[in-house]
C-alpha atoms as a PDB file:
ATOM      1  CA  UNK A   1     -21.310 -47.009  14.085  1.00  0.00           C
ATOM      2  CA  UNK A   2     -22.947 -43.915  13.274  1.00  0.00           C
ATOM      3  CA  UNK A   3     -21.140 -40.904  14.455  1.00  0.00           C
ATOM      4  CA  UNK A   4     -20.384 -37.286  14.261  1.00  0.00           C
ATOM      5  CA  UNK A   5     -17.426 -35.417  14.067  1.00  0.00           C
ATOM      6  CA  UNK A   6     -16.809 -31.774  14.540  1.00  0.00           C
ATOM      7  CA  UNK A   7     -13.824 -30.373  13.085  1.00  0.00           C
ATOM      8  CA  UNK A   8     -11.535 -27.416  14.191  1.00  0.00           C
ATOM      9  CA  UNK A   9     -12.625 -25.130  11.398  1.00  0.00           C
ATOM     10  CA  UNK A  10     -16.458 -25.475  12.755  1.00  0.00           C
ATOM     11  CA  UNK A  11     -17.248 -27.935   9.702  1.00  0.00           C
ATOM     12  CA  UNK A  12     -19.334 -31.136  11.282  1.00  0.00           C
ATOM     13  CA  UNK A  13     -19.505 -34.132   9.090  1.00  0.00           C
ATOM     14  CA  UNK A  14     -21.868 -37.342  10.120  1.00  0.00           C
ATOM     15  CA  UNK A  15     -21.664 -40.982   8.974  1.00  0.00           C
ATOM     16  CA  UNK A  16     -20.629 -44.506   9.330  1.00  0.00           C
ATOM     17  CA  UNK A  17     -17.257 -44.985  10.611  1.00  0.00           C
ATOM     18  CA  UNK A  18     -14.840 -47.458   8.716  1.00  0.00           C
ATOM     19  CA  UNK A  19     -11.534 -47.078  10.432  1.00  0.00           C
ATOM     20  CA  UNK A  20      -9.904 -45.464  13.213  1.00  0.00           C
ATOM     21  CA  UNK A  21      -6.013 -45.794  14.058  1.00  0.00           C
ATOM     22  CA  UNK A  22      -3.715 -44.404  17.212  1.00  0.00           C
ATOM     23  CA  UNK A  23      -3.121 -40.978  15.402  1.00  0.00           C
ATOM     24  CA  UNK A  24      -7.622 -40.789  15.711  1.00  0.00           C
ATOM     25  CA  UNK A  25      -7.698 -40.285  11.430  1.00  0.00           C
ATOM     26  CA  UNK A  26     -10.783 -41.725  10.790  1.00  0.00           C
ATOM     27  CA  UNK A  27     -12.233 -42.870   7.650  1.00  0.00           C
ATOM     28  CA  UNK A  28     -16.494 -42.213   7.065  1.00  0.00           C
ATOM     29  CA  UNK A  29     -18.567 -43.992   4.794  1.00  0.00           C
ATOM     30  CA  UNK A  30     -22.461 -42.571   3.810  1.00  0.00           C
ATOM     31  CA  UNK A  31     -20.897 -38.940   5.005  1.00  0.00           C
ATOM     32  CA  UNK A  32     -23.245 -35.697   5.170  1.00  0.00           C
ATOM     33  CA  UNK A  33     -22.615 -32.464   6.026  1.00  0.00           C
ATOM     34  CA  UNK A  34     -24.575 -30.816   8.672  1.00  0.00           C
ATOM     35  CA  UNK A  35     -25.220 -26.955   7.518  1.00  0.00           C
ATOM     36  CA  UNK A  36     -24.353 -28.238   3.715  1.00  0.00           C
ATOM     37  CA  UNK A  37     -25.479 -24.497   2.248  1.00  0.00           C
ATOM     38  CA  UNK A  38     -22.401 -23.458   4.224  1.00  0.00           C
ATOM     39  CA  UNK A  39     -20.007 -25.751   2.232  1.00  0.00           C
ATOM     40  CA  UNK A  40     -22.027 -26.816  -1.005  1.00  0.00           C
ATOM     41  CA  UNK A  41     -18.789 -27.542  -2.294  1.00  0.00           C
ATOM     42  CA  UNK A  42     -18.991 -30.324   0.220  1.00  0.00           C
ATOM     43  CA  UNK A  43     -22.224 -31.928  -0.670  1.00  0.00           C
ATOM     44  CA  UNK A  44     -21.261 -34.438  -3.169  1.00  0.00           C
ATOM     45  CA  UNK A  45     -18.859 -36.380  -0.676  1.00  0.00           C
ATOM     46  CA  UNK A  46     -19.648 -39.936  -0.214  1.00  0.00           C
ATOM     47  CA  UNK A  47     -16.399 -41.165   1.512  1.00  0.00           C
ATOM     48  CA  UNK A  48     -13.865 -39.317   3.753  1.00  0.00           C
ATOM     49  CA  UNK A  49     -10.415 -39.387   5.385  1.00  0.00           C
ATOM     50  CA  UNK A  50     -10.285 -37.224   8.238  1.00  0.00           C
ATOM     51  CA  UNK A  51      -6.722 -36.742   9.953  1.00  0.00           C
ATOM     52  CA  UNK A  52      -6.886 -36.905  13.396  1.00  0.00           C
ATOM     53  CA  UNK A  53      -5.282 -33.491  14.246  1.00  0.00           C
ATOM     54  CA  UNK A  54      -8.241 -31.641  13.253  1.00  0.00           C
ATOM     55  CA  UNK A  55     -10.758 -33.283  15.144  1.00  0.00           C
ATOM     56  CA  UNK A  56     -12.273 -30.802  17.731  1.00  0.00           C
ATOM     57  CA  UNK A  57     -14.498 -33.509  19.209  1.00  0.00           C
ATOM     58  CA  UNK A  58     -16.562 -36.848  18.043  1.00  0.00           C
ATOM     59  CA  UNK A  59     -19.688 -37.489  19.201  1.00  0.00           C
ATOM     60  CA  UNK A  60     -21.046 -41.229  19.958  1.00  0.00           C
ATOM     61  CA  UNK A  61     -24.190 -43.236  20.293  1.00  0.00           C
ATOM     62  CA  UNK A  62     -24.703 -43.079  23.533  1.00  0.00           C
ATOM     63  CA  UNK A  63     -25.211 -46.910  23.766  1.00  0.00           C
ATOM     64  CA  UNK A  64     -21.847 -47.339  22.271  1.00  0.00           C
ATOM     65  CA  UNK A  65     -19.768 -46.195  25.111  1.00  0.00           C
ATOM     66  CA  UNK A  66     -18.848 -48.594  28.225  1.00  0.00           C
ATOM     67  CA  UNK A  67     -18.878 -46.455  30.724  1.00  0.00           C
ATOM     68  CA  UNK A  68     -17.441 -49.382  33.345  1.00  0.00           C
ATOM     69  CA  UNK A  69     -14.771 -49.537  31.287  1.00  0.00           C
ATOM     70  CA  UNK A  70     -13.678 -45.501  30.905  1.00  0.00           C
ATOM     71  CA  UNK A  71     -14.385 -45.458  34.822  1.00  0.00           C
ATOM     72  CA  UNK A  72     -11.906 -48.608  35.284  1.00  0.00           C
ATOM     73  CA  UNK A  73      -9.272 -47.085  33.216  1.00  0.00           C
ATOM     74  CA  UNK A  74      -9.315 -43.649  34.850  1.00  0.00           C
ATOM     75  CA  UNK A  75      -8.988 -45.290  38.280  1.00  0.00           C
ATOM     76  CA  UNK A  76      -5.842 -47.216  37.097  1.00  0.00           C
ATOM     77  CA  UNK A  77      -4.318 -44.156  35.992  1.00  0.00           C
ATOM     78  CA  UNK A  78      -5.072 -42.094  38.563  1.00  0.00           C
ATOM     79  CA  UNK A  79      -4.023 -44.443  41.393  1.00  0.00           C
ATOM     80  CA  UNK A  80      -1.654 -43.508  43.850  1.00  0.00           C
ATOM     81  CA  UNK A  81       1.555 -45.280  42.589  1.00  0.00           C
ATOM     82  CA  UNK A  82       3.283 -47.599  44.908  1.00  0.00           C
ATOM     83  CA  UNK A  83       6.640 -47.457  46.061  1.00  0.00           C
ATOM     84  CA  UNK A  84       8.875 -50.301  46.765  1.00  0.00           C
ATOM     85  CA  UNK A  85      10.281 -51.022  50.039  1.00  0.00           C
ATOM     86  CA  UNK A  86      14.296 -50.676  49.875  1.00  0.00           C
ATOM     87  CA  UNK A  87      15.698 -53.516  51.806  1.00  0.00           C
END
């Protein structure tokens, strides 16, 4: 999937994501730099790690995300919670 990532020192990077894990580091094949005569020191990067705590947001295709499915799992975790009956 081809995505974007903005980072929390304004720096936005695009390519192919690899890997994800619980933490959101990500790893990006095919990366580019968007505004690369801001950071020309960044223009020869092919792969990158990014850790997750510097992620401001990601952008996704927008036929990549199951809507259903985010809608769903709000609901569920927004629901009223149920409490039991004391006999």
């Amino acid at each position: 999937k081809h995505i974007a990532i903005e980072l929390k020192n304004d720096l936005i990077l695009t390519g192919t994501l690899h890997s994800v894990d619980q933490y959101l580091n990500m790893k990006l094949s095919t990366v580019s730099v968007v505004g690369e005569e801001r950071y020309p020191q960044l223009g020869g990067m092919k792969n990158v790690f990014v850790r997750g705590s510097v992620v401001r947001y990601i952008q996704l295709p927008k036929g990549e995300v199951d809507v259903e499915l985010l809608q769903d799992a709000t609901r569920k975790e927004n629901a009223p919670k149920k409490i039991s009956e004391k006999s």
